[in-house]
PDB file of N, CA and C in Angstrom:
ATOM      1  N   UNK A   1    -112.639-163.343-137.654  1.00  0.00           N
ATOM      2  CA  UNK A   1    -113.878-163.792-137.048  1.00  0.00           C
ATOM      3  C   UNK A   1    -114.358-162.722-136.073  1.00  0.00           C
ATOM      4  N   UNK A   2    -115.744-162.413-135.925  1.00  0.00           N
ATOM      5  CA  UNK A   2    -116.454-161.124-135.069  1.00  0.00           C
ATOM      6  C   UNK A   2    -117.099-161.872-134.116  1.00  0.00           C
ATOM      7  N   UNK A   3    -116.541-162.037-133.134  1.00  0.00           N
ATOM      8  CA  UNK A   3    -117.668-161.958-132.157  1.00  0.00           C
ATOM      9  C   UNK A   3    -118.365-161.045-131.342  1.00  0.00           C
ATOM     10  N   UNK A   4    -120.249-161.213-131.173  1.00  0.00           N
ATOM     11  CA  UNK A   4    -120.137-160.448-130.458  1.00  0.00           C
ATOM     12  C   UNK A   4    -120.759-160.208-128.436  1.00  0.00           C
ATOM     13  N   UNK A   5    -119.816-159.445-127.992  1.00  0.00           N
ATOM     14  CA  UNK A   5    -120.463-159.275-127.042  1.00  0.00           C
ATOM     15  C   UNK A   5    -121.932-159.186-126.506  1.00  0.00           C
ATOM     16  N   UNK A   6    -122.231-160.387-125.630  1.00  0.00           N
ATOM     17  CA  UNK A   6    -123.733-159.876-125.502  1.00  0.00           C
ATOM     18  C   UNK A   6    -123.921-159.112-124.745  1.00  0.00           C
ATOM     19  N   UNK A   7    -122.653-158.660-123.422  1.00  0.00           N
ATOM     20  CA  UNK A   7    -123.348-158.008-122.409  1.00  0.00           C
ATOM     21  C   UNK A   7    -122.752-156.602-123.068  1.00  0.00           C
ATOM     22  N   UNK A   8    -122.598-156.031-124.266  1.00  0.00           N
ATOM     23  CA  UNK A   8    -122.749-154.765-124.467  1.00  0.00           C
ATOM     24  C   UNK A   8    -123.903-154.541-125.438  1.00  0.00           C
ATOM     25  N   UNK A   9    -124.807-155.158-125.535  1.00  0.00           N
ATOM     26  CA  UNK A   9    -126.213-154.992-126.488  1.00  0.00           C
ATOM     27  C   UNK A   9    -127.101-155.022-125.425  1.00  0.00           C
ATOM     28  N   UNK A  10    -128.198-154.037-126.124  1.00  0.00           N
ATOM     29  CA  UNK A  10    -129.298-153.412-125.465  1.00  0.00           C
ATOM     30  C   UNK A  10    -130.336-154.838-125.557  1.00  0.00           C
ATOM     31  N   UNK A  11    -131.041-154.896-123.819  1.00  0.00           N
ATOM     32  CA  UNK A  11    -131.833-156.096-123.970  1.00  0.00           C
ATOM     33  C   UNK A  11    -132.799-156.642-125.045  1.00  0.00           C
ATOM     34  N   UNK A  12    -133.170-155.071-125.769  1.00  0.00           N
ATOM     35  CA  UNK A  12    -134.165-155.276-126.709  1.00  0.00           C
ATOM     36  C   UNK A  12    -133.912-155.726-128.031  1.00  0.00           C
ATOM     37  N   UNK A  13    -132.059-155.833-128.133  1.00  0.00           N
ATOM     38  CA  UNK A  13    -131.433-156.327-129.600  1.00  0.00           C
ATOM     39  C   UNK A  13    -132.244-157.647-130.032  1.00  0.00           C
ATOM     40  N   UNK A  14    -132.139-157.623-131.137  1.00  0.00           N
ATOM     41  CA  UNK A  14    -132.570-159.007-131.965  1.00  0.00           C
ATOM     42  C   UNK A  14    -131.377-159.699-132.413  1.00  0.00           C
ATOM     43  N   UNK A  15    -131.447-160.909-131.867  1.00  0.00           N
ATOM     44  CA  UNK A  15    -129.869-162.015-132.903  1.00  0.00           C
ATOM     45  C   UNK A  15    -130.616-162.818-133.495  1.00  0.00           C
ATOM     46  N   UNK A  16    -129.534-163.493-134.898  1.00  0.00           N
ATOM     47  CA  UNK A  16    -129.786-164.592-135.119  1.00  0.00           C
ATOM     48  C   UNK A  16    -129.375-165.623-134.826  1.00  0.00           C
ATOM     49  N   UNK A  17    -130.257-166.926-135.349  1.00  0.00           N
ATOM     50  CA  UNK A  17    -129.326-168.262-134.753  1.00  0.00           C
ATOM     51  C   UNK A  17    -128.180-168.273-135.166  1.00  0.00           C
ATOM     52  N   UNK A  18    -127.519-167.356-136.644  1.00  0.00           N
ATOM     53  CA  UNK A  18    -125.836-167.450-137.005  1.00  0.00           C
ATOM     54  C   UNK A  18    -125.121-166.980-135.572  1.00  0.00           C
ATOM     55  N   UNK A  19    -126.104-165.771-134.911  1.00  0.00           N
ATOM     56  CA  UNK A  19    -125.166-165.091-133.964  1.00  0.00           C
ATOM     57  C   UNK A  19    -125.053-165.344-132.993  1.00  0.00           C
ATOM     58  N   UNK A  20    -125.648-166.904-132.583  1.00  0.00           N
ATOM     59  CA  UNK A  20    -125.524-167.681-130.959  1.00  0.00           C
ATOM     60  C   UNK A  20    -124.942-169.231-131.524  1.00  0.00           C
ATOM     61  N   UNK A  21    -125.378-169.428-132.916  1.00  0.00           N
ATOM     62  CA  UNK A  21    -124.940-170.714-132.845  1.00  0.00           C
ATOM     63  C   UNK A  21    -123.265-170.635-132.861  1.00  0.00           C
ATOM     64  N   UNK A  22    -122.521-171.824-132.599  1.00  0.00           N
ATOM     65  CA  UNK A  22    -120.911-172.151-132.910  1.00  0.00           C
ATOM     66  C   UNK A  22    -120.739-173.505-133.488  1.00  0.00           C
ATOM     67  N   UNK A  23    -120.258-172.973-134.567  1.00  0.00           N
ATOM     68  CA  UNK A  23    -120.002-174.051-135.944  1.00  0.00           C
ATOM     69  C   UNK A  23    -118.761-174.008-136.730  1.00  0.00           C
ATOM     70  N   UNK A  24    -117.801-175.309-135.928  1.00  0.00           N
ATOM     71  CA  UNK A  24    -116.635-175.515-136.529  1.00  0.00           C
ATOM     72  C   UNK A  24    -116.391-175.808-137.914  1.00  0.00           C
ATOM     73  N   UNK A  25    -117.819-175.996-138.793  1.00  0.00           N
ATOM     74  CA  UNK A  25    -117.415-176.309-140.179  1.00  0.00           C
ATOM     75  C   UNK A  25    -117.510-174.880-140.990  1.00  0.00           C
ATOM     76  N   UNK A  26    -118.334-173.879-140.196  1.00  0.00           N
ATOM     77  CA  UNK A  26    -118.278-172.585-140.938  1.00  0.00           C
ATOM     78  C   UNK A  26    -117.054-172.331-140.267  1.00  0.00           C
ATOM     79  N   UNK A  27    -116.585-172.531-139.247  1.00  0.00           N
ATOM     80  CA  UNK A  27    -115.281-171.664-138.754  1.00  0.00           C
ATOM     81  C   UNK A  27    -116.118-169.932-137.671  1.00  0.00           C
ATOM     82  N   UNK A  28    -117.369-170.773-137.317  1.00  0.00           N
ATOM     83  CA  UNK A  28    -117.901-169.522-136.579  1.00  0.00           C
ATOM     84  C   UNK A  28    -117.860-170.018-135.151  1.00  0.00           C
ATOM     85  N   UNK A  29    -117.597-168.697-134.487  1.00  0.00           N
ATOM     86  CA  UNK A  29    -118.150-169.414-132.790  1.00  0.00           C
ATOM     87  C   UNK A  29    -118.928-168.105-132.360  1.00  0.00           C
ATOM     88  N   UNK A  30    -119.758-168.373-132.125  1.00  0.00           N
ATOM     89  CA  UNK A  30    -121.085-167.711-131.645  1.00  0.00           C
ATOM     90  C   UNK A  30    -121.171-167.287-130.091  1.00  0.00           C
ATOM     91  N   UNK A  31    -122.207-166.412-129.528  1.00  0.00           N
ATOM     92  CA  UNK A  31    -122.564-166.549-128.347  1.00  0.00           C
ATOM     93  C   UNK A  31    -122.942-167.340-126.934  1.00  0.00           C
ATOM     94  N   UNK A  32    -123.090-168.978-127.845  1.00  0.00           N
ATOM     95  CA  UNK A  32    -123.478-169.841-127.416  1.00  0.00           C
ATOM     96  C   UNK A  32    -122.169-170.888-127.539  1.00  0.00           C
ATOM     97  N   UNK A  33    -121.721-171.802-126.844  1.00  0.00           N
ATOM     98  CA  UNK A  33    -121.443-173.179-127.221  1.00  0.00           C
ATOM     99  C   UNK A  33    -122.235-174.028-128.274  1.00  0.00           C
ATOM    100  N   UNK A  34    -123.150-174.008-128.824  1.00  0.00           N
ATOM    101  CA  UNK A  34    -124.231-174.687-128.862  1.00  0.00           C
ATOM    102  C   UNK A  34    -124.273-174.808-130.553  1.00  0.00           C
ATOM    103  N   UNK A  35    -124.686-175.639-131.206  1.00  0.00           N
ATOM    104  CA  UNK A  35    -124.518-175.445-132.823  1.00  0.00           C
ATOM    105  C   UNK A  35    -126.418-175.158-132.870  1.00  0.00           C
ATOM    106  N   UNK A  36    -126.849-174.994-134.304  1.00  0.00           N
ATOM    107  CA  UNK A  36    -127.860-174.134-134.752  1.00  0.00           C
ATOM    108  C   UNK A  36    -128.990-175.686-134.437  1.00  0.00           C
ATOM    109  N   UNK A  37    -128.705-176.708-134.441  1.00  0.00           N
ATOM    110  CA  UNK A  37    -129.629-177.673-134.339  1.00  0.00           C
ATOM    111  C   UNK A  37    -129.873-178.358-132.675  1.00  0.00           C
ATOM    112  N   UNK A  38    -129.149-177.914-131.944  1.00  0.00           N
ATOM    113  CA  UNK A  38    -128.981-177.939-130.358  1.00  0.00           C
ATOM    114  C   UNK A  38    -129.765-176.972-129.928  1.00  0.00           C
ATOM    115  N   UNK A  39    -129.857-176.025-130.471  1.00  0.00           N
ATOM    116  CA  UNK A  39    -130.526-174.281-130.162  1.00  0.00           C
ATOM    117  C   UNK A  39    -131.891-174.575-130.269  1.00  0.00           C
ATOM    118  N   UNK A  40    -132.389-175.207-131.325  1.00  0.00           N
ATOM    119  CA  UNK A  40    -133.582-175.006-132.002  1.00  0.00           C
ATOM    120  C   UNK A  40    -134.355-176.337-131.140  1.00  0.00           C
ATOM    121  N   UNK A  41    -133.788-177.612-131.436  1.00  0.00           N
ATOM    122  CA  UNK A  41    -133.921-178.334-130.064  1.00  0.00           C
ATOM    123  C   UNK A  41    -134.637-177.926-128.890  1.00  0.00           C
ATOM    124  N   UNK A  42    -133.384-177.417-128.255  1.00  0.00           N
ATOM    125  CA  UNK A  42    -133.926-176.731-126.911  1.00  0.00           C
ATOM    126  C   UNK A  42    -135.088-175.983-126.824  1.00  0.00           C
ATOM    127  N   UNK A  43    -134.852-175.215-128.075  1.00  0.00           N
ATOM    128  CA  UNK A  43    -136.580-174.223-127.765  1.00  0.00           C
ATOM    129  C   UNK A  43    -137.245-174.978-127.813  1.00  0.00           C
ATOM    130  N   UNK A  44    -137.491-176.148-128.911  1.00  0.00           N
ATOM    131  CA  UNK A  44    -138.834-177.110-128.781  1.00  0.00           C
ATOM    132  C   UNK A  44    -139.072-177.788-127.614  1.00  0.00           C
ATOM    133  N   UNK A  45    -138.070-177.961-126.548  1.00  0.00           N
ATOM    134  CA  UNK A  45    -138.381-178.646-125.642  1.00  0.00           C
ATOM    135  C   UNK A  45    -138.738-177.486-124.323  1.00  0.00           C
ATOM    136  N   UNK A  46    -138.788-176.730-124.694  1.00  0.00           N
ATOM    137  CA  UNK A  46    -138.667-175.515-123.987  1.00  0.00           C
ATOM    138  C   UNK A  46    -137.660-174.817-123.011  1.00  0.00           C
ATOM    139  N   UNK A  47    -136.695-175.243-123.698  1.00  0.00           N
ATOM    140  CA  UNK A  47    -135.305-175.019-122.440  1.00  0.00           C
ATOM    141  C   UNK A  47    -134.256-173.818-123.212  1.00  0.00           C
ATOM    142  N   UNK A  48    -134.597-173.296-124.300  1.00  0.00           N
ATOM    143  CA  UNK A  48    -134.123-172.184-124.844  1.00  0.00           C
ATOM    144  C   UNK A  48    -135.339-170.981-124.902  1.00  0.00           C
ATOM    145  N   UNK A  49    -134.493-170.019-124.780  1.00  0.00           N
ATOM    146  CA  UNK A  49    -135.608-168.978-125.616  1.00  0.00           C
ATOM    147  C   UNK A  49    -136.691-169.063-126.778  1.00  0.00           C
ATOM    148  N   UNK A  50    -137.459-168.439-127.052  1.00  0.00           N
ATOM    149  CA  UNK A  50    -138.050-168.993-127.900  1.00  0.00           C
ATOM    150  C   UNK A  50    -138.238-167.943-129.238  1.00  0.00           C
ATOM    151  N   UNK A  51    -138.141-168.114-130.430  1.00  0.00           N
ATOM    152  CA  UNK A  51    -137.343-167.163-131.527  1.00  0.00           C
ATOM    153  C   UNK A  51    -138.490-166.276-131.513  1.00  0.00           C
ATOM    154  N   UNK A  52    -138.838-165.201-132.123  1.00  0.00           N
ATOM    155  CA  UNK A  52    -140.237-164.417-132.915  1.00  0.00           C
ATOM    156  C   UNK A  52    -139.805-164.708-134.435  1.00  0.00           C
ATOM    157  N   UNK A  53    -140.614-164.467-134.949  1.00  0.00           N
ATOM    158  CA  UNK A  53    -140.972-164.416-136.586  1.00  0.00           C
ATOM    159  C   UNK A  53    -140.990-163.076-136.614  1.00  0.00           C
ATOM    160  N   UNK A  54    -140.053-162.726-137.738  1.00  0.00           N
ATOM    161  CA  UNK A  54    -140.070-161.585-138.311  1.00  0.00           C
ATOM    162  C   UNK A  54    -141.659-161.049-139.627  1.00  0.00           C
ATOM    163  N   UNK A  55    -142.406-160.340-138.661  1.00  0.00           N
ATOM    164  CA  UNK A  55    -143.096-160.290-139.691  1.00  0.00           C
ATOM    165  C   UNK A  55    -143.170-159.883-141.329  1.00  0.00           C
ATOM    166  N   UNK A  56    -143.667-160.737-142.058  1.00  0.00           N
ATOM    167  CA  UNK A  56    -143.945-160.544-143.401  1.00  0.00           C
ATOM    168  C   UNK A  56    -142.679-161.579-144.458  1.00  0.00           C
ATOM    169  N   UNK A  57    -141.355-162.092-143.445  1.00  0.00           N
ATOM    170  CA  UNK A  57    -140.473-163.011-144.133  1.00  0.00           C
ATOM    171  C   UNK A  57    -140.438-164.170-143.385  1.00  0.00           C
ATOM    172  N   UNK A  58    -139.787-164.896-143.776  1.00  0.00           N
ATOM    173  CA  UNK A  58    -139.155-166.202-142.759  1.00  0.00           C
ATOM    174  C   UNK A  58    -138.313-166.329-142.112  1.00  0.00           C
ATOM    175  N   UNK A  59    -137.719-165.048-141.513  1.00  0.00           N
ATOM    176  CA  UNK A  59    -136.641-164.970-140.624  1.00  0.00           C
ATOM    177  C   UNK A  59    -137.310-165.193-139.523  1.00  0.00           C
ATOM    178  N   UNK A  60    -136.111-165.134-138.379  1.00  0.00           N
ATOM    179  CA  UNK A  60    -136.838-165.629-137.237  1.00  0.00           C
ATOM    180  C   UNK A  60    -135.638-165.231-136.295  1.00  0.00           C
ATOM    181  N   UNK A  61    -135.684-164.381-134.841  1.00  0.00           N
ATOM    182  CA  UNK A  61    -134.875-163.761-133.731  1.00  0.00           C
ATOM    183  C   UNK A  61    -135.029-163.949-132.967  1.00  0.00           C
ATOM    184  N   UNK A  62    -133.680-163.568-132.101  1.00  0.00           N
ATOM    185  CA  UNK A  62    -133.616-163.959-131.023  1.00  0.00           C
ATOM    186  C   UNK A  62    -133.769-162.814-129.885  1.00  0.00           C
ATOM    187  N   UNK A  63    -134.232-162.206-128.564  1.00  0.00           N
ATOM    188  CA  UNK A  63    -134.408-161.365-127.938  1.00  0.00           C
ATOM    189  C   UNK A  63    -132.972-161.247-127.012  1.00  0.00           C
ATOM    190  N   UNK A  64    -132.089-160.430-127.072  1.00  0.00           N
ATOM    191  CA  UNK A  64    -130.559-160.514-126.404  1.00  0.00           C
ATOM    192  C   UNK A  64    -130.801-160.810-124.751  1.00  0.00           C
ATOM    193  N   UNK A  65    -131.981-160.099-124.248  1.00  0.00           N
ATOM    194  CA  UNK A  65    -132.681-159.881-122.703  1.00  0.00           C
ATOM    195  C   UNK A  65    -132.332-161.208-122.565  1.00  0.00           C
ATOM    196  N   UNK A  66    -133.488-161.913-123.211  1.00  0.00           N
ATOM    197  CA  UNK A  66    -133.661-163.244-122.837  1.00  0.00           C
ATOM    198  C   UNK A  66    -132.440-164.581-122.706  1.00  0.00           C
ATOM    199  N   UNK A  67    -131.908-164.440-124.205  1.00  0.00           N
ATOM    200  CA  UNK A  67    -130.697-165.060-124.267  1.00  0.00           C
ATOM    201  C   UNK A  67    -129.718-164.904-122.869  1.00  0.00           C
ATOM    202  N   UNK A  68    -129.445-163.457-122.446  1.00  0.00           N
ATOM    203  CA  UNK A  68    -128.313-163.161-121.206  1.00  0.00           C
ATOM    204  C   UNK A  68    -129.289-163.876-120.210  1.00  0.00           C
ATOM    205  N   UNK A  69    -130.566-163.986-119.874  1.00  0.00           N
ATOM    206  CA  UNK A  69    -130.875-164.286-119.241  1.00  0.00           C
ATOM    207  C   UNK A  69    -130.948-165.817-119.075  1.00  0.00           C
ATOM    208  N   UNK A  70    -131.043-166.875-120.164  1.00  0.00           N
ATOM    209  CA  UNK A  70    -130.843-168.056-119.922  1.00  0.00           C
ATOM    210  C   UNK A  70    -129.116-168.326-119.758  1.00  0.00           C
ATOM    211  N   UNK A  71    -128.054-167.741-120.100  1.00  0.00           N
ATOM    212  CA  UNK A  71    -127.220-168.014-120.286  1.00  0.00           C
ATOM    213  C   UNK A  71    -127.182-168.212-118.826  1.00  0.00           C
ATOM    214  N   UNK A  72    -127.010-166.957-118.321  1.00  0.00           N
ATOM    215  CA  UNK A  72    -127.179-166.554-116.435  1.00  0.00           C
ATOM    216  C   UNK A  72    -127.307-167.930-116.105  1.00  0.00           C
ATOM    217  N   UNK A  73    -128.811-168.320-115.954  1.00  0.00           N
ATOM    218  CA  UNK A  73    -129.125-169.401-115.818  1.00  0.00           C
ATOM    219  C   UNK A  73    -128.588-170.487-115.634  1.00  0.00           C
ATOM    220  N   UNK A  74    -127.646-170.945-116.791  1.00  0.00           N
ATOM    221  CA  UNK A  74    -127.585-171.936-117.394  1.00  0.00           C
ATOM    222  C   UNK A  74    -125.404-172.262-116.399  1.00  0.00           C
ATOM    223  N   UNK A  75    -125.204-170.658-116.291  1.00  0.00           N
ATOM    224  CA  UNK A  75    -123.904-170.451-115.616  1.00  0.00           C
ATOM    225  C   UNK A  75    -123.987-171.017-114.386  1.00  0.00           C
ATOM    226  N   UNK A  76    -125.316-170.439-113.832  1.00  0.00           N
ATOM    227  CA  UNK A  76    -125.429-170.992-112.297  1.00  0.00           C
ATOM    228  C   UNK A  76    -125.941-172.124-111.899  1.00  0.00           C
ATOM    229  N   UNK A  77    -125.891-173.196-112.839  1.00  0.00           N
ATOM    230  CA  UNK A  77    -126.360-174.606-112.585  1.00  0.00           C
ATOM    231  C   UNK A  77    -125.138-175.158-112.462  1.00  0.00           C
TER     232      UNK A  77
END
C-alpha cells in the first residue's frame, strides 16, 4: 500500500478523491480519514475543498494547498 505524503507535495499538486479518500473494502487508506462519499458530502455542504474539473474529461481534483490547509484546520479544532 502507497501512501502519500502531503506535506512533501508542491501546493499546486492535483489529487484525487482515490488519493484522500480511506476505504477498508479497497484495502486503501488515503490522506484523509474520510471515505470518497464523506469527502464529496462535505464539499456540497461547503466544509471540504472544492474539486476543479479537469478540462475536456470527467475527472475531477483536488488542490494539495488547499487540502493541507483544511486538514490544518480541521487539526486545530
Amino acid at each position: 500500500m502507497h501512501i502519500i505524503n502531503i506535506d512533501s507535495l508542491p501546493d499546486t499538486a492535483q489529487l484525487t478523491i482515490a488519493e484522500l479518500e480511506t476505504s477498508q473494502a479497497k484495502g486503501r487508506r488515503g490522506i484523509t480519514r474520510l471515505s470518497g462519499s464523506q469527502i464529496r458530502r462535505l464539499e456540497a455542504a461547503g466544509q471540504f475543498p472544492q474539486s476543479r474539473l479537469i478540462i475536456g474529461t470527467r475527472s475531477r481534483f483536488y488542490v494539495a494547498g488547499e487540502v493541507k490547509k483544511w486538514l490544518a484546520e480541521q487539526a486545530s479544532q
